[in-house]
C-alpha atoms as a PDB file:
ATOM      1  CA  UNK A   1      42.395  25.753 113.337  1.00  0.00           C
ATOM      2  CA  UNK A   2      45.018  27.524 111.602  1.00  0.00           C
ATOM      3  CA  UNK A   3      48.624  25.470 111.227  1.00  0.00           C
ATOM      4  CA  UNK A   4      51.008  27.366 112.174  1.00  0.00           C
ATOM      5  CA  UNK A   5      53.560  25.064 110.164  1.00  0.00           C
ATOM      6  CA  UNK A   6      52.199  25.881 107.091  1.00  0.00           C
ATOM      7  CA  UNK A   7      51.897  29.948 107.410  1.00  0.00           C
ATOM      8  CA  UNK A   8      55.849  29.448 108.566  1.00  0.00           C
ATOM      9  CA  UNK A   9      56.120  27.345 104.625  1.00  0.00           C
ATOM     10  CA  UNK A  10      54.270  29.619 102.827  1.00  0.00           C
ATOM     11  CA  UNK A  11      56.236  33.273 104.450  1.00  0.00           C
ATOM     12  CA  UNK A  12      59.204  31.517 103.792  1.00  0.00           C
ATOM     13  CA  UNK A  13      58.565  30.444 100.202  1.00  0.00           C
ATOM     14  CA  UNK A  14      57.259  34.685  99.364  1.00  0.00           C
ATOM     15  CA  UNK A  15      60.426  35.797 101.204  1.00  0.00           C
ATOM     16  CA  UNK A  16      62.373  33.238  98.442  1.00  0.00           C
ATOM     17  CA  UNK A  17      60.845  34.014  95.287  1.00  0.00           C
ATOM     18  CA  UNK A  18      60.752  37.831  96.311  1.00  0.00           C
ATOM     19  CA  UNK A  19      64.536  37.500  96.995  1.00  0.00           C
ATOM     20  CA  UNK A  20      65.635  35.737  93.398  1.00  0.00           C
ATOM     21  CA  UNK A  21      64.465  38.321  91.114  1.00  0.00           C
ATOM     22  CA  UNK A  22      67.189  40.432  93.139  1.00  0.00           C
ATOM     23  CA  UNK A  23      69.802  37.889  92.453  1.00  0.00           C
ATOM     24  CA  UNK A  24      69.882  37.696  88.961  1.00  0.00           C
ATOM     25  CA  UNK A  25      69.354  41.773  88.338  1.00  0.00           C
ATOM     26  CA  UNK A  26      72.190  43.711  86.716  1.00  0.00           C
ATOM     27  CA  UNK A  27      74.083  46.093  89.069  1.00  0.00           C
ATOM     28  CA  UNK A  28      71.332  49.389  88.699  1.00  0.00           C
ATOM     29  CA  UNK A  29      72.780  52.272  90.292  1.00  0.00           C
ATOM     30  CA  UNK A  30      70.596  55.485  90.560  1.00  0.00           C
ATOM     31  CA  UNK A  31      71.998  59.108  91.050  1.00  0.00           C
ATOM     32  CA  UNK A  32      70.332  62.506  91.198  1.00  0.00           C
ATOM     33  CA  UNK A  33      71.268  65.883  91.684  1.00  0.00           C
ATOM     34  CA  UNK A  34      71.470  69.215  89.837  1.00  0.00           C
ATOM     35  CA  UNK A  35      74.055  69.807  87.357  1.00  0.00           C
ATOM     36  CA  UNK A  36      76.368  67.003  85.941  1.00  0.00           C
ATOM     37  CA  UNK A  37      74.938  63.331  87.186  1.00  0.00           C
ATOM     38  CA  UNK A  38      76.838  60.155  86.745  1.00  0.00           C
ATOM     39  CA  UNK A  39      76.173  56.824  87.930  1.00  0.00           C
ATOM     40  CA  UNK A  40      78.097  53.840  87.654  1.00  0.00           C
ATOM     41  CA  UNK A  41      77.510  49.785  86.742  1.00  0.00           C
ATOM     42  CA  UNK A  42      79.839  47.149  87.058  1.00  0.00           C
ATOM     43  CA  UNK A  43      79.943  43.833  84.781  1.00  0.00           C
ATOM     44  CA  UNK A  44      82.146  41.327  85.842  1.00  0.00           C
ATOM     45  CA  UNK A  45      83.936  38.970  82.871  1.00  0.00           C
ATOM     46  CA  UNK A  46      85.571  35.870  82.939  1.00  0.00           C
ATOM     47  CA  UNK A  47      86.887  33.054  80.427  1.00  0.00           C
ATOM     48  CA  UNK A  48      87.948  29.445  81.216  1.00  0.00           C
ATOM     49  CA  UNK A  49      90.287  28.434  78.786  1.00  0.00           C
ATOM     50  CA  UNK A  50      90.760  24.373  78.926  1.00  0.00           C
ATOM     51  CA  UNK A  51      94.032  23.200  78.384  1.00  0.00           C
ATOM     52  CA  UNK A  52      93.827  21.362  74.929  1.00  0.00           C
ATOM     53  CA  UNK A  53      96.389  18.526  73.084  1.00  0.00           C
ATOM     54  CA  UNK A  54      95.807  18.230  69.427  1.00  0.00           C
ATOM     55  CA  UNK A  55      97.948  15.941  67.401  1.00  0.00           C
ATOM     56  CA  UNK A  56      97.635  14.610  63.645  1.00  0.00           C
ATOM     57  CA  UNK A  57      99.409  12.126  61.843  1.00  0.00           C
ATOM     58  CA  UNK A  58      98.431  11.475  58.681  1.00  0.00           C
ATOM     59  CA  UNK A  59      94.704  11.778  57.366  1.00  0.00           C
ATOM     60  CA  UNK A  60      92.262  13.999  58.668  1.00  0.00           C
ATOM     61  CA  UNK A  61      89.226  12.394  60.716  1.00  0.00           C
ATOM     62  CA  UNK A  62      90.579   9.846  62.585  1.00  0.00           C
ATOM     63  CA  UNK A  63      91.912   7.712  59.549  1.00  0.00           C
ATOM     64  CA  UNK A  64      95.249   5.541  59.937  1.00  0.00           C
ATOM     65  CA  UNK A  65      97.377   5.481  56.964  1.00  0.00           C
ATOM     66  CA  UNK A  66      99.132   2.591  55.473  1.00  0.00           C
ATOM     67  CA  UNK A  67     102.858   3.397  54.449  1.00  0.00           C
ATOM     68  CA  UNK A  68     103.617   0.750  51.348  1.00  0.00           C
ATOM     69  CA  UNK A  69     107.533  -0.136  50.463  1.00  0.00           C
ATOM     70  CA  UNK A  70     107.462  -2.289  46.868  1.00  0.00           C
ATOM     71  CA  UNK A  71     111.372  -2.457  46.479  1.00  0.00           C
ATOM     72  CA  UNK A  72     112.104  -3.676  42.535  1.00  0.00           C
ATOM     73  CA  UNK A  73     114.497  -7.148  41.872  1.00  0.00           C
ATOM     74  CA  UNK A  74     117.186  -4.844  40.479  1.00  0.00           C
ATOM     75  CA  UNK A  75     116.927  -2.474  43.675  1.00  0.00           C
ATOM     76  CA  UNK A  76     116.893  -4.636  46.616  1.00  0.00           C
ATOM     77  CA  UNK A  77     119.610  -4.939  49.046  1.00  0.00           C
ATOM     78  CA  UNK A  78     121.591  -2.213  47.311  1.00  0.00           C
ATOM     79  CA  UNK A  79     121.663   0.709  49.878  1.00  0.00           C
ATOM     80  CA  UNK A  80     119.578   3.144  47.597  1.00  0.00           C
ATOM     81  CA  UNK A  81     116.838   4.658  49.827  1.00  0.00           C
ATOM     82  CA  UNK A  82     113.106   3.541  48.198  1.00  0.00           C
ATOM     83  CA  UNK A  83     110.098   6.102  48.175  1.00  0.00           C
ATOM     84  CA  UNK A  84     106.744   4.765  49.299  1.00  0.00           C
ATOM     85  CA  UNK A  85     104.139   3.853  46.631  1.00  0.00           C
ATOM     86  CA  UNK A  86     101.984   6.462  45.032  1.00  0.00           C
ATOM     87  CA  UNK A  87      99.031   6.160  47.437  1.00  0.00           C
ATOM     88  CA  UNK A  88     101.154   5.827  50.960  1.00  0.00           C
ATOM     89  CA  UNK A  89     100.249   8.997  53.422  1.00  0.00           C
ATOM     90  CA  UNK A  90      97.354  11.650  52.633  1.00  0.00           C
ATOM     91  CA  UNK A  91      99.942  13.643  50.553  1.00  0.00           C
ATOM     92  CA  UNK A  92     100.799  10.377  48.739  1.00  0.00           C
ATOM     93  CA  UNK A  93     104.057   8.711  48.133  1.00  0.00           C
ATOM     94  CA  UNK A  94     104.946   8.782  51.692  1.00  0.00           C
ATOM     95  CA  UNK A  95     104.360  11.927  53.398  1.00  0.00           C
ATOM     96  CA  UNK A  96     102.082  12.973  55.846  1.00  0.00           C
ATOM     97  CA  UNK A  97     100.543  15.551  57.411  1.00  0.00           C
ATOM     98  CA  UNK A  98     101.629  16.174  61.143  1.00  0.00           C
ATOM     99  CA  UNK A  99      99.979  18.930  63.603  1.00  0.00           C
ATOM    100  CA  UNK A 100     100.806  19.704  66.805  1.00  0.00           C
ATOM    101  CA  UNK A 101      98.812  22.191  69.147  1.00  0.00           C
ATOM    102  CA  UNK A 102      99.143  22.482  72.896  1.00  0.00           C
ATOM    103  CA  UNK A 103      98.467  25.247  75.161  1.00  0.00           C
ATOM    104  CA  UNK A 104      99.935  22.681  78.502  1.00  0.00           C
ATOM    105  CA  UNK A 105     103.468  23.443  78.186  1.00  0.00           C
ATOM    106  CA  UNK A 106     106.486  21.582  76.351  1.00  0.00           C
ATOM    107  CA  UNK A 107     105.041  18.992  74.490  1.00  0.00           C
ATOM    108  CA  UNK A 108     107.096  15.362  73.864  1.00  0.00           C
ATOM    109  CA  UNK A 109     106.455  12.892  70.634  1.00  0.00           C
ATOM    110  CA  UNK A 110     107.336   9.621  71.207  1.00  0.00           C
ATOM    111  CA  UNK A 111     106.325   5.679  69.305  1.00  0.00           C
ATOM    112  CA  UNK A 112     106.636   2.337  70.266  1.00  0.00           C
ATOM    113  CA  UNK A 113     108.746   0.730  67.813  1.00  0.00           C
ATOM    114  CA  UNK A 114     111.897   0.777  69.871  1.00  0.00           C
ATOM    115  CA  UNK A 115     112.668  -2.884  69.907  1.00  0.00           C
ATOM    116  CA  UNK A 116     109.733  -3.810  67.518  1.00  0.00           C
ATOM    117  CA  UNK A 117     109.794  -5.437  63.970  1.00  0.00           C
ATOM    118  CA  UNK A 118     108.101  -6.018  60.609  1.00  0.00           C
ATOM    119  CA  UNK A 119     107.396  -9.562  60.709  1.00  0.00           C
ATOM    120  CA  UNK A 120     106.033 -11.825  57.525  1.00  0.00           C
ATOM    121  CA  UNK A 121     104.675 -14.084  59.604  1.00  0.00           C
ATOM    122  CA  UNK A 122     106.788 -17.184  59.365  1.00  0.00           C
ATOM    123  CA  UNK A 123     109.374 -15.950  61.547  1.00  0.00           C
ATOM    124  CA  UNK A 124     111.523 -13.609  59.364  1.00  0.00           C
ATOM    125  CA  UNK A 125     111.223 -10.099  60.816  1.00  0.00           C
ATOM    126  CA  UNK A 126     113.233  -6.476  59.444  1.00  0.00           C
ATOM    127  CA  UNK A 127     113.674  -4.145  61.894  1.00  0.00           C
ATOM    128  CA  UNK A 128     111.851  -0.070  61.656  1.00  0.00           C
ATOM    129  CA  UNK A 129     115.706   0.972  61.459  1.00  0.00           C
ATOM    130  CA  UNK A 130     115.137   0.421  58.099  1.00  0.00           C
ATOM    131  CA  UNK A 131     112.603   3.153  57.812  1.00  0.00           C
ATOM    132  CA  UNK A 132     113.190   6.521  57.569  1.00  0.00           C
ATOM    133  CA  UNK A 133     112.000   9.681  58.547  1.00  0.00           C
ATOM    134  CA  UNK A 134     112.460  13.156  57.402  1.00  0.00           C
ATOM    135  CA  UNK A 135     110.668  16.044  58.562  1.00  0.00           C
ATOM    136  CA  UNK A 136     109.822  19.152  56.023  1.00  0.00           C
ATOM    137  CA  UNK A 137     110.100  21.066  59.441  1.00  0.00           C
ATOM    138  CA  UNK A 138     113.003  19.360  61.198  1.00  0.00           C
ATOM    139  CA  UNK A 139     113.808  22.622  63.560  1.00  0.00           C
ATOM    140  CA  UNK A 140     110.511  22.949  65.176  1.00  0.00           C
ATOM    141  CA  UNK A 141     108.823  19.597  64.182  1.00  0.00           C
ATOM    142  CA  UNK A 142     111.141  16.829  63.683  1.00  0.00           C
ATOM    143  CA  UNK A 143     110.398  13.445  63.449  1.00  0.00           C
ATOM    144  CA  UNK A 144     111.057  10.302  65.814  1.00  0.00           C
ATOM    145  CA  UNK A 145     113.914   7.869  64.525  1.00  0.00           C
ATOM    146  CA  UNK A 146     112.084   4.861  64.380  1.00  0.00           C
ATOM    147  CA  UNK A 147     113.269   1.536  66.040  1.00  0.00           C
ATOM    148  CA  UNK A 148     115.462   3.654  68.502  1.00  0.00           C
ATOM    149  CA  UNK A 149     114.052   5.324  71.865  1.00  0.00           C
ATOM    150  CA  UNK A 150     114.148   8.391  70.875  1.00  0.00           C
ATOM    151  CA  UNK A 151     111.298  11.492  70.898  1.00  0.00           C
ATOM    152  CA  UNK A 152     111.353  14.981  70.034  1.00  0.00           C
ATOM    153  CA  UNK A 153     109.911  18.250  71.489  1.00  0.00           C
ATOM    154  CA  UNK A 154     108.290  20.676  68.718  1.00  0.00           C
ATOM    155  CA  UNK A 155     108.918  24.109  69.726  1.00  0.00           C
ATOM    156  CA  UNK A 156     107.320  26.338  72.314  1.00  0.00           C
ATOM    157  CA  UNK A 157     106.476  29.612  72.179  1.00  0.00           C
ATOM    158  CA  UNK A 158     105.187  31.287  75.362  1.00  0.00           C
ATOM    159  CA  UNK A 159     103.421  28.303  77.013  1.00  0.00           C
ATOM    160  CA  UNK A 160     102.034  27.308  73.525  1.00  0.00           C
ATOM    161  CA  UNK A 161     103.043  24.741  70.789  1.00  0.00           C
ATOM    162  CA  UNK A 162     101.590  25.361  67.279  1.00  0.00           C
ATOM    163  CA  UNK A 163     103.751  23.954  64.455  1.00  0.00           C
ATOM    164  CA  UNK A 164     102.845  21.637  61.287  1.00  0.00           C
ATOM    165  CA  UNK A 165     105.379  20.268  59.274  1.00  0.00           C
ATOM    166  CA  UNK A 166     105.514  17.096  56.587  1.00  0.00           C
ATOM    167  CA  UNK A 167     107.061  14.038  57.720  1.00  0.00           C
ATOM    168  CA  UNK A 168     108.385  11.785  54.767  1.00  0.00           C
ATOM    169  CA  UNK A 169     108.936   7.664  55.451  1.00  0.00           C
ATOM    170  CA  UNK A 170     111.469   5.838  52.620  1.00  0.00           C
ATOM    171  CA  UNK A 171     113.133   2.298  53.021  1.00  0.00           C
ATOM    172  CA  UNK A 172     116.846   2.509  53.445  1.00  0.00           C
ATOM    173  CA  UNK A 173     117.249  -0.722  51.470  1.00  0.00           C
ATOM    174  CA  UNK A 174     120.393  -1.689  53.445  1.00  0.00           C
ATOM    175  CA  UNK A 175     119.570  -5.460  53.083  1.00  0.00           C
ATOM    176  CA  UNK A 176     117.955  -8.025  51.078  1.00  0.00           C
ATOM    177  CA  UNK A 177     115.690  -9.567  53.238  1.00  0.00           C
ATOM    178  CA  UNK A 178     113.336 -12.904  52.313  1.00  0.00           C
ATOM    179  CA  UNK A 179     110.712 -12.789  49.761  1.00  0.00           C
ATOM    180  CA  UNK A 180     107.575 -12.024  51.680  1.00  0.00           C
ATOM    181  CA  UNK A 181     104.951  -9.179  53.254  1.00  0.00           C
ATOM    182  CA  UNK A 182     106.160  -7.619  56.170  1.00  0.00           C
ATOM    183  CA  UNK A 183     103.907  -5.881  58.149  1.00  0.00           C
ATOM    184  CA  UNK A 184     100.578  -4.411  57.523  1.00  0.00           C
ATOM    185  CA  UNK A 185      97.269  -3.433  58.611  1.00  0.00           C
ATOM    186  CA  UNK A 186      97.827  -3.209  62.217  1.00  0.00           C
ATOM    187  CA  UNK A 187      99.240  -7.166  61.690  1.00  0.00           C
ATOM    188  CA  UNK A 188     103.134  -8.542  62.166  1.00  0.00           C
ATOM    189  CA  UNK A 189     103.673  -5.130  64.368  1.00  0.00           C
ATOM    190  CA  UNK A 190     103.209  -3.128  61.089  1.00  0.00           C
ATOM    191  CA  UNK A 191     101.837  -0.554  63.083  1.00  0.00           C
ATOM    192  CA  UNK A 192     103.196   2.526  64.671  1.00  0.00           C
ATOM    193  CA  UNK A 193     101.784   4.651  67.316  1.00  0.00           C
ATOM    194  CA  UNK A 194     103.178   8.079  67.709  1.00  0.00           C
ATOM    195  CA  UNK A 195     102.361   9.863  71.451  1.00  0.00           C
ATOM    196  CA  UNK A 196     102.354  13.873  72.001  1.00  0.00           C
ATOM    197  CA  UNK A 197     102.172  14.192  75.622  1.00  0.00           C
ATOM    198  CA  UNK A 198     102.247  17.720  77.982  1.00  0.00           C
ATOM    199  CA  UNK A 199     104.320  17.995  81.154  1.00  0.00           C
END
């Protein structure tokens, strides 16, 4: 007895796989005649651009970077601003590297040590105040004044934001504080985090 079910299956799986070799073909356009002949084919493009935030602080790769004061006796307390140590930042003695790209629109740079502190440990704290910031690039990539709420907006072009600059941290020195080690390796909120955020 023949099923009728399954001749219904099997006309409807030739009409399928006689139909997709159609669907992926190029456009094929044939023309004839006598004389001059032209025939034309259409290709269609398209790219997808995804928005994209890239921002660096510091080393390359996803490294954090430790920023180290060592004020002298003679020195401390005395107003004169203090460079960083030899190996502080990827550039060394306190700068670093900072990259900014963005195709989303006016980009902001903020931190979180607005209302923060070095602490020793034991209860004696200085505030980021006391660190500077200077950027190689202050028009179009200036740096955040720690320990306030401030941010800054690198410059746009267009709808995109591509600017690098160096930013360089020193101790103002404005007080002598107690003997001791403030901050540190993500310890006695010795670390900063900057944020680059679109619109």
């Amino acid at each position: 007895m023949k099923n009728p079910c399954k001749h219904a299956l099997i006309a409807a799986a030739l009409s399928v796989s006689l139909a997709a070799p159609q669907l992926v073909h190029a456009e094929s356009v044939t023309a004839t005649g006598a004389g001059t002949v032209t025939a034309d084919a259409r290709v269609d493009f398209r790219i997808i651009i995804p928005g994209v935030l890239r921002f660096r602080v510091g080393a390359a790769g996803g490294g954090i970077d430790l920023i180290d004061f060592a004020p002298t006796a003679a020195n401390l307390g005395t107003g004169t601003d203090v460079a960083a140590t030899a190996g502080s930042g990827d550039q060394g003695n306190g700068d670093v590297t900072v990259e900014v790209l963005s195709n989303s629109g006016q980009i902001t740079i903020t931190h979180d040590s607005n209302g923060s502190v070095l602490s020793d440990g034991t209860g004696n704290t200085i505030p980021y105040t006391e660190i500077l910031t200077a950027s190689s690039d202050a028009a179009n990539l200036d740096a955040p004044v720690l320990g306030t709420a401030s941010s800054t907006t690198p410059t746009l072009t267009g709808n995109l934001t591509d600017e690098s600059a160096t930013w360089t941290y020193t101790y103002d020195n404005t007080l002598a504080y107690n003997s001791g080690i403030y901050g540190g390796v993500n310890t006695n909120g010795g670390r900063v985090t900057y944020t680059a955020s679109s619109p």
